[in-house]
C-alpha atoms as a PDB file:
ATOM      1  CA  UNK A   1     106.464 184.099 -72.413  1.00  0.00           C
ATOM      2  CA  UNK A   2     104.927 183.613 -75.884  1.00  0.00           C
ATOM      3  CA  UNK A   3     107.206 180.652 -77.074  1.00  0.00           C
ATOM      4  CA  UNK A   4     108.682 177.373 -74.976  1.00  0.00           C
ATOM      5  CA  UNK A   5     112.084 177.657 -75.034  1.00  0.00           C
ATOM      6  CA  UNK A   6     114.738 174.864 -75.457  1.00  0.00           C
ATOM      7  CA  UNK A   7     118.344 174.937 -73.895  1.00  0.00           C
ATOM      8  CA  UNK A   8     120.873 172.561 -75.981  1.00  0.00           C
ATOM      9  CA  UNK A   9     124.678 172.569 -75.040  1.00  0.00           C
ATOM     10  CA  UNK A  10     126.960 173.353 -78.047  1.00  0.00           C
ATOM     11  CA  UNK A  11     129.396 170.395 -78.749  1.00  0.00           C
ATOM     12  CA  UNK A  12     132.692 170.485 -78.545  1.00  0.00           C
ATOM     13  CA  UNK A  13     133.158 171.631 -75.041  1.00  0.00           C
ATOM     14  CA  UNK A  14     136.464 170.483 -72.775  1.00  0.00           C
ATOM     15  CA  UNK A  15     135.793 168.831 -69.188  1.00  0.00           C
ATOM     16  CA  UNK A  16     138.359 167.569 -66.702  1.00  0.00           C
ATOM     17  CA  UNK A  17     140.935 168.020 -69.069  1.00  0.00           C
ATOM     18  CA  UNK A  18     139.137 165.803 -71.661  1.00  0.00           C
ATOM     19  CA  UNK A  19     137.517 166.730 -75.082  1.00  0.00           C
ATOM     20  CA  UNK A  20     136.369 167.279 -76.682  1.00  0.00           C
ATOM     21  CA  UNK A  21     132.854 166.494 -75.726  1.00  0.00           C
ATOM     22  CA  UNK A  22     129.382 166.795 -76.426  1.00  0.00           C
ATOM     23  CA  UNK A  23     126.052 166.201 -73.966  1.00  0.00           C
ATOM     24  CA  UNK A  24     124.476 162.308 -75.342  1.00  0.00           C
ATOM     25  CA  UNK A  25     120.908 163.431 -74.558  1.00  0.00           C
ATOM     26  CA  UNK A  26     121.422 167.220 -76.234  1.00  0.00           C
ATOM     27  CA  UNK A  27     122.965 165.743 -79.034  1.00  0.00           C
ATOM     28  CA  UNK A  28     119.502 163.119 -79.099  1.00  0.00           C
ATOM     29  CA  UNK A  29     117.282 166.450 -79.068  1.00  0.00           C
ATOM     30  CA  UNK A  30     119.333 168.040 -81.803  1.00  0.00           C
ATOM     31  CA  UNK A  31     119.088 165.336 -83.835  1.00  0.00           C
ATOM     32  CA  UNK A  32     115.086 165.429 -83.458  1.00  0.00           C
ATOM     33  CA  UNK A  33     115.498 169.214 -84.404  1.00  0.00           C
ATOM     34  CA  UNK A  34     117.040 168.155 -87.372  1.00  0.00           C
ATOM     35  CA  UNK A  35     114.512 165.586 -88.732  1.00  0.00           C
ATOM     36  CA  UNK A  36     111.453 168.543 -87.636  1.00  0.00           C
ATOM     37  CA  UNK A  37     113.432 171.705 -88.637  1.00  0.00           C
ATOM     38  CA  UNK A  38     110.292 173.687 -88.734  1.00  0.00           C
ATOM     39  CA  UNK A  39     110.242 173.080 -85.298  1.00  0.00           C
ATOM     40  CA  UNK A  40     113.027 176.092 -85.019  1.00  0.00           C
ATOM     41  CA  UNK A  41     110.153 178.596 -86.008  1.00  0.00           C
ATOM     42  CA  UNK A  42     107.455 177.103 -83.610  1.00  0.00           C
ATOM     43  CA  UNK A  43     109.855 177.368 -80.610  1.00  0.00           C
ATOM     44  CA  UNK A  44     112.798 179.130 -79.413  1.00  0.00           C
ATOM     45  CA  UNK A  45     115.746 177.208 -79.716  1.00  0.00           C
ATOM     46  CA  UNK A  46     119.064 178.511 -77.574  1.00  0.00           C
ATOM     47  CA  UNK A  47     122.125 176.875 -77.937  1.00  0.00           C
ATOM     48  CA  UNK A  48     124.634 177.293 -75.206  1.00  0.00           C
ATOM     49  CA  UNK A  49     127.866 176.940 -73.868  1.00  0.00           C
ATOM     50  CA  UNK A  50     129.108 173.699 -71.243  1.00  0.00           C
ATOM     51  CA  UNK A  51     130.670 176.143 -68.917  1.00  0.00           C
ATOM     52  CA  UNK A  52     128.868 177.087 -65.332  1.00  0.00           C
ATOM     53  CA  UNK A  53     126.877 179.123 -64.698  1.00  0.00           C
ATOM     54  CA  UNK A  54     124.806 179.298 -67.133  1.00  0.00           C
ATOM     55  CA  UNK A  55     123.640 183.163 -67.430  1.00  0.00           C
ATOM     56  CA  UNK A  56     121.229 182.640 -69.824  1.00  0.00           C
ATOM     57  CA  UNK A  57     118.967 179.459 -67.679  1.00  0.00           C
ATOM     58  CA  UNK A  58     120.059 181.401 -64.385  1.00  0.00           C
ATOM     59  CA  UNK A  59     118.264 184.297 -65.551  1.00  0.00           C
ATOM     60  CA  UNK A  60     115.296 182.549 -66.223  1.00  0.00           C
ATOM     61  CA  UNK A  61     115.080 179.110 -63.596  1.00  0.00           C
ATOM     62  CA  UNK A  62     117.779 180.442 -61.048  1.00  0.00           C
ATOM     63  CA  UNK A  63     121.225 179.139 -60.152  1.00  0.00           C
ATOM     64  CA  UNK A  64     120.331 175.187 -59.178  1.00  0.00           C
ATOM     65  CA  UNK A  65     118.203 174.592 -62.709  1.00  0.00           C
ATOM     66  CA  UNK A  66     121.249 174.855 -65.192  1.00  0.00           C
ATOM     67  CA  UNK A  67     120.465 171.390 -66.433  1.00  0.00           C
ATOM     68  CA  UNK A  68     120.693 170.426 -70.101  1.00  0.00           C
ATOM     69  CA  UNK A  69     118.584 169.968 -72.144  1.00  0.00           C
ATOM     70  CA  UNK A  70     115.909 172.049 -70.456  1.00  0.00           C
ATOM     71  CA  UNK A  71     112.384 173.129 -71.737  1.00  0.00           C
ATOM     72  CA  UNK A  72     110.766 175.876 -70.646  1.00  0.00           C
ATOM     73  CA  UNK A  73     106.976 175.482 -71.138  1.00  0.00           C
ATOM     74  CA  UNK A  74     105.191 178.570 -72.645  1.00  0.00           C
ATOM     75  CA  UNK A  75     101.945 176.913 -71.418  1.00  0.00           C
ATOM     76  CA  UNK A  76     102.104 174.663 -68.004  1.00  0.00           C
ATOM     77  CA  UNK A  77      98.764 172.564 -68.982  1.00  0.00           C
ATOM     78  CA  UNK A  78     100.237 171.247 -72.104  1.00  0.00           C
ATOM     79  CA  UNK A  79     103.025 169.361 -70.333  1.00  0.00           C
ATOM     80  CA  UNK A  80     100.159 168.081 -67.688  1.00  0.00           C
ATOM     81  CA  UNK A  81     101.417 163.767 -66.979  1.00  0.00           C
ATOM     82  CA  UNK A  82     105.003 164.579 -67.881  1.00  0.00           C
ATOM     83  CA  UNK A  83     107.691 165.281 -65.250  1.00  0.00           C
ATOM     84  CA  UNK A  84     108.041 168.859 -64.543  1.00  0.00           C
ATOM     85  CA  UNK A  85     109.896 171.426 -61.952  1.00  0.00           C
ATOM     86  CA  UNK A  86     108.891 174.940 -61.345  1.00  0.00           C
ATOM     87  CA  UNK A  87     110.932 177.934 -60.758  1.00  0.00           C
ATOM     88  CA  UNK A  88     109.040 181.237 -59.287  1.00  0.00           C
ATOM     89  CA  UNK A  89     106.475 181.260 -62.393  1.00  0.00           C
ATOM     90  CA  UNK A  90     108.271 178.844 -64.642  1.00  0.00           C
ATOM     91  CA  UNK A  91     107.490 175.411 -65.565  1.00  0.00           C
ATOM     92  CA  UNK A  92     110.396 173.546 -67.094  1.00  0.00           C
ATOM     93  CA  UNK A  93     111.467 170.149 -68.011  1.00  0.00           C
ATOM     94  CA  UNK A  94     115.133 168.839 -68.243  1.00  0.00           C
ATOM     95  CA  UNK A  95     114.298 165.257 -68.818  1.00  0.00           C
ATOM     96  CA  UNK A  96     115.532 164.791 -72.711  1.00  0.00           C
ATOM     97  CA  UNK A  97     113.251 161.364 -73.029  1.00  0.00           C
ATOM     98  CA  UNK A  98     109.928 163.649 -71.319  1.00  0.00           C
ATOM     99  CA  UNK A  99     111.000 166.610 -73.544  1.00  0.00           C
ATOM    100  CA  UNK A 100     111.034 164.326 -76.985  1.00  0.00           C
ATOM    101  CA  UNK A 101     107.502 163.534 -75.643  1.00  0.00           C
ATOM    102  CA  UNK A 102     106.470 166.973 -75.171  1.00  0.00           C
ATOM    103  CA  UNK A 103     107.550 168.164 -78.377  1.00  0.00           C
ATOM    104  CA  UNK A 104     105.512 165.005 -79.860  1.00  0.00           C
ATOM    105  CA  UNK A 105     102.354 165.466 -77.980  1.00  0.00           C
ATOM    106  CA  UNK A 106     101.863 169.654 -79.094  1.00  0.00           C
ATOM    107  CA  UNK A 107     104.058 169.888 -82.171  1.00  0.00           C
ATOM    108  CA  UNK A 108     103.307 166.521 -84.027  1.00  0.00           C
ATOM    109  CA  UNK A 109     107.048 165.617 -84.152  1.00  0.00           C
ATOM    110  CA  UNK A 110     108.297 161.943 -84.209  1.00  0.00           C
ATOM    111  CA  UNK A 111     108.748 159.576 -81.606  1.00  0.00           C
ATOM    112  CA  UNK A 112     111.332 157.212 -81.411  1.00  0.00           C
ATOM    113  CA  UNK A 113     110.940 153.577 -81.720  1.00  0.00           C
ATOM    114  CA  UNK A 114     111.172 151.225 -79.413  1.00  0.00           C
ATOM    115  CA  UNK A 115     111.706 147.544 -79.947  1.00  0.00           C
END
């Protein structure tokens, strides 16, 4: 795998008969996509639909990691300190605070403040 690759949920989605709906911490990634939009050339950037399964993570981490968001680290060692799962090969994270700090640490985006 050349690239990391990041999993976003589209907005707009119906659950339980409500909508629609978007994911809070997707919609907190996309946002930092939008202040680093050079980011979109550095990594691979999949946007995908609410409904389960997931065919597109499935492929990848298997049925139980459909998660969002989800990063899936080209290079295991850079995400060393930060809370990772594995899946056969794969080294992902679906924790939207751990992958803000990811994306900070090896692609010099922003951080958000904290008071």
């Amino acid at each position: 795998m050349a690239k990391d690759i990041l999993f976003t949920l589209a907005a707009g989605f119906t659950r339980d008969l409500q909508g629609p709906l978007y994911c809070p911490e997707c919609a907190i990634t996309e946002g930092l996509l939008h202040y680093h939009p050079e980011l979109r050339d550095r990594i691979d950037v999949r946007t995908i639909d609410f409904k389960r399964p997931r065919p597109e993570i499935v492929a990848l981490l298997g049925e139980t990691n459909q998660d969002c968001p989800c990063l899936i680290v080209a290079e295991p060692t850079k995400a060393d300190g930060l809370p990772v799962s594995t899946f056969e090969d794969k080294t992902f994270i679906n924790d939207h605070k751990a992958i803000i700090e990811y994306l900070a640490r090896n692609y010099g985006t922003s951080r958000p403040a904290h008071d």
